[in-house]
C-alpha atoms as a PDB file:
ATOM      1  CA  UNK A   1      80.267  86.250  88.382  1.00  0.00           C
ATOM      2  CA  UNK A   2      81.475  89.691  88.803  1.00  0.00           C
ATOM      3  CA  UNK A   3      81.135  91.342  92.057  1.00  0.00           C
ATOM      4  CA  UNK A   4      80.432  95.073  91.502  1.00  0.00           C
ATOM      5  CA  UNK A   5      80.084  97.291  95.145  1.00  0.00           C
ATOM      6  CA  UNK A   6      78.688 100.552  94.762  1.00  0.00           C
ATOM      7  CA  UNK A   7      80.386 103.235  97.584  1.00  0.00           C
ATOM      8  CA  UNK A   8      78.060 105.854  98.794  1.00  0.00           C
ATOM      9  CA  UNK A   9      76.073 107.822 101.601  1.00  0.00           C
ATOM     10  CA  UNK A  10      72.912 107.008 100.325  1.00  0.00           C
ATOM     11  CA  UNK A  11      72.906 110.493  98.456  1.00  0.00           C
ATOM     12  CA  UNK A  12      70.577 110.661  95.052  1.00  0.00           C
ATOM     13  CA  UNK A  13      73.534 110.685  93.388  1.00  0.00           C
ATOM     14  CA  UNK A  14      75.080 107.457  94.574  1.00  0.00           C
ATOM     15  CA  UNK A  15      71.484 106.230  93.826  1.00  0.00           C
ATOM     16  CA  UNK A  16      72.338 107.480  90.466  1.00  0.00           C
ATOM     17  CA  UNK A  17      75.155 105.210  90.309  1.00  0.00           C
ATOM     18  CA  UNK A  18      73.280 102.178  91.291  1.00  0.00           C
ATOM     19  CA  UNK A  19      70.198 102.801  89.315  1.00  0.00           C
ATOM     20  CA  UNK A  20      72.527 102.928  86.075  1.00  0.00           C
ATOM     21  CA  UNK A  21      74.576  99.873  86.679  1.00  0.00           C
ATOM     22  CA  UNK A  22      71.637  97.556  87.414  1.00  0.00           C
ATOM     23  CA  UNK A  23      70.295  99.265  84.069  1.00  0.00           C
ATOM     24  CA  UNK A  24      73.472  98.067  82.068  1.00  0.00           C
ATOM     25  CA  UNK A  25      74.027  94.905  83.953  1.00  0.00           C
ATOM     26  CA  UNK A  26      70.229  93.718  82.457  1.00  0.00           C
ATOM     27  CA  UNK A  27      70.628  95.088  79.373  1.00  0.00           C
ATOM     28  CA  UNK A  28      73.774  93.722  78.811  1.00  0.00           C
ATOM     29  CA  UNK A  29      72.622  90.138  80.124  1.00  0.00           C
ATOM     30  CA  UNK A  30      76.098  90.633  82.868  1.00  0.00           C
ATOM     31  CA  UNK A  31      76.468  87.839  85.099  1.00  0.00           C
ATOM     32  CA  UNK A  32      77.208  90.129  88.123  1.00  0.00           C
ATOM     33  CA  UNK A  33      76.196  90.859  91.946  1.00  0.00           C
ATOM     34  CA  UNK A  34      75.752  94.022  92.970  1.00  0.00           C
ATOM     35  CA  UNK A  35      76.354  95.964  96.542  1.00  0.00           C
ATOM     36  CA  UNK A  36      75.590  98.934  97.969  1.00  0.00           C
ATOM     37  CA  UNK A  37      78.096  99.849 100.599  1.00  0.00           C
ATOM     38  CA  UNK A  38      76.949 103.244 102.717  1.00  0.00           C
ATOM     39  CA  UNK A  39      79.288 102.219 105.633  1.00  0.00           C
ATOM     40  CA  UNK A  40      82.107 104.926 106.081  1.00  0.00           C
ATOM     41  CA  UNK A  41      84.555 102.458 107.460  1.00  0.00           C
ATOM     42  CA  UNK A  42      84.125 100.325 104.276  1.00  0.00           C
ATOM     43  CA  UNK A  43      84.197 103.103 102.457  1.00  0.00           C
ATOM     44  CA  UNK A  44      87.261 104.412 103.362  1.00  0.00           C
ATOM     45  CA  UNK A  45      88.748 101.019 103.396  1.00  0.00           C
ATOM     46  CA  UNK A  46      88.816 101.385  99.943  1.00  0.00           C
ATOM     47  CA  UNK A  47      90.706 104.858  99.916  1.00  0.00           C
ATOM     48  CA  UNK A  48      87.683 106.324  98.690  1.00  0.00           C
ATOM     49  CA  UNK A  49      87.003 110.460  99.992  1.00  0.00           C
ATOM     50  CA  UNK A  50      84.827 111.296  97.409  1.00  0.00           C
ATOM     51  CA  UNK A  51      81.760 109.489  96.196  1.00  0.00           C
ATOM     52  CA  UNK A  52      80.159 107.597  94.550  1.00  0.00           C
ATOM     53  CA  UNK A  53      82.706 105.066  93.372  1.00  0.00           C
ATOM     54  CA  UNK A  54      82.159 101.809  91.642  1.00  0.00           C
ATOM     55  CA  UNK A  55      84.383  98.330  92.756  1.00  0.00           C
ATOM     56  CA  UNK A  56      84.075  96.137  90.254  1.00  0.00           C
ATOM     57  CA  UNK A  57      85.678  92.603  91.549  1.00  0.00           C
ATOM     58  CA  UNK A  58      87.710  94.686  94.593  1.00  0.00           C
ATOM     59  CA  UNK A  59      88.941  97.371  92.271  1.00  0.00           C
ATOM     60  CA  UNK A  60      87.926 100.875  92.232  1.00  0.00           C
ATOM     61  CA  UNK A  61      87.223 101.578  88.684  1.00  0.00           C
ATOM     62  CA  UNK A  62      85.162 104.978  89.235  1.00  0.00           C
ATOM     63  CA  UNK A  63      85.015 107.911  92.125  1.00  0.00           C
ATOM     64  CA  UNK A  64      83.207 110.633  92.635  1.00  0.00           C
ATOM     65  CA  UNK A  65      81.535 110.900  89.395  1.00  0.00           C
ATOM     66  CA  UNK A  66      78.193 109.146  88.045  1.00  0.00           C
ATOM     67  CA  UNK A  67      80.161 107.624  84.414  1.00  0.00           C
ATOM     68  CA  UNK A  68      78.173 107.166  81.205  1.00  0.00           C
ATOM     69  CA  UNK A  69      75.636 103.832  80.743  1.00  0.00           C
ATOM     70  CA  UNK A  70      79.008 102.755  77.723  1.00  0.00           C
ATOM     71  CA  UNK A  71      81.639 103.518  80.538  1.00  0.00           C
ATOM     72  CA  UNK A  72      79.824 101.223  82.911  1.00  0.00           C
ATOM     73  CA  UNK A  73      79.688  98.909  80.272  1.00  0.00           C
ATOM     74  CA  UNK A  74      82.819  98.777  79.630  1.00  0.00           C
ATOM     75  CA  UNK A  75      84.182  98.783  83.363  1.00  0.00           C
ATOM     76  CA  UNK A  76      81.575  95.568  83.908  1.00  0.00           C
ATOM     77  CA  UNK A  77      82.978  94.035  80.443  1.00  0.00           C
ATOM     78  CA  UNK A  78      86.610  94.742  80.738  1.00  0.00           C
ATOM     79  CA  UNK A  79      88.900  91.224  81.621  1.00  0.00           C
ATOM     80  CA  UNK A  80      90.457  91.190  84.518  1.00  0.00           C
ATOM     81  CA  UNK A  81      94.008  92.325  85.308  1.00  0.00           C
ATOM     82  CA  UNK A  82      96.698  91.270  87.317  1.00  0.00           C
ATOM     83  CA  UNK A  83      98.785  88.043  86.679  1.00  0.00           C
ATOM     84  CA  UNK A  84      96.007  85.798  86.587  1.00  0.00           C
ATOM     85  CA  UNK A  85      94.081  88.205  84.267  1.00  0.00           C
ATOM     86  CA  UNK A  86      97.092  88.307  81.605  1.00  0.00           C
ATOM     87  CA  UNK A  87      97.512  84.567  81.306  1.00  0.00           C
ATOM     88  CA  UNK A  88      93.497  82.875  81.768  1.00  0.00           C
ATOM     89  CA  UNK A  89      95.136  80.583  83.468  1.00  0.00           C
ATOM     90  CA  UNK A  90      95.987  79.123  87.019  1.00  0.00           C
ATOM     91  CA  UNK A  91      98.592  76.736  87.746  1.00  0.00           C
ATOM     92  CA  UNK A  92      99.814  75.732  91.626  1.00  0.00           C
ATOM     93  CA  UNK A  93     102.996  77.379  91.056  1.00  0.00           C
ATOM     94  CA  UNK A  94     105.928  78.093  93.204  1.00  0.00           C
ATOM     95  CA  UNK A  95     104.580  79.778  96.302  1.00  0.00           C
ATOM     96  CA  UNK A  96     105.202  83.295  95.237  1.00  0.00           C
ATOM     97  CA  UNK A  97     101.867  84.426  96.018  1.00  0.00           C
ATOM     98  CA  UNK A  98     100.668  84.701  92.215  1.00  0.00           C
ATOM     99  CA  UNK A  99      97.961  82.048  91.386  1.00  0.00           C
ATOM    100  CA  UNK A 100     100.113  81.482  88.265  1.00  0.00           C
END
């Protein structure tokens, strides 16, 4: 399940935000949580000044801008990256830190 946070005061267009990813998430049939975060401390733990951003599984994809219904799609659709993203894997390797 993807965890998607939505940064913002509160502010209609953070609303906005919200409004149109629980709009594609439905339409889409997205197996996904969603969070709004109006706390400035969280907010700013994520580097974010201007809102309203979108964190899709801890990643700010989106700030300061409300994106298009087919760039939220493709934020929420998009694989993950990272090391475990590339592979599809996991494997108890050798204690670098990497799941991989």
């Amino acid at each position: 399940m993807k965890k998607v946070k939505i940064l913002g005061s509160g502010c209609a267009t953070c609303n906005q935000l919200v409004d149109a990813v629980k709009a594609v998430i439905a339409a889409e049939g997205i197996n996904a949580s969603v969070e709004k975060v109006e706390d400035i401390q969280q907010i700013m733990a994520y580097n974010v000044i201007s809102t309203p951003a979108l964190v899709v599984d801890e990643r700010v994809l989106c700030k300061g801008r409300v994106p298009s219904r087919e760039e939220i799609k493709e934020m929420l659709m998009a694989k993950p990256q990272g090391c475990c993203g590339s592979h599809g894997t996991k494997s108890s390797g050798g204690g670098s830190g990497c799941c991989c």
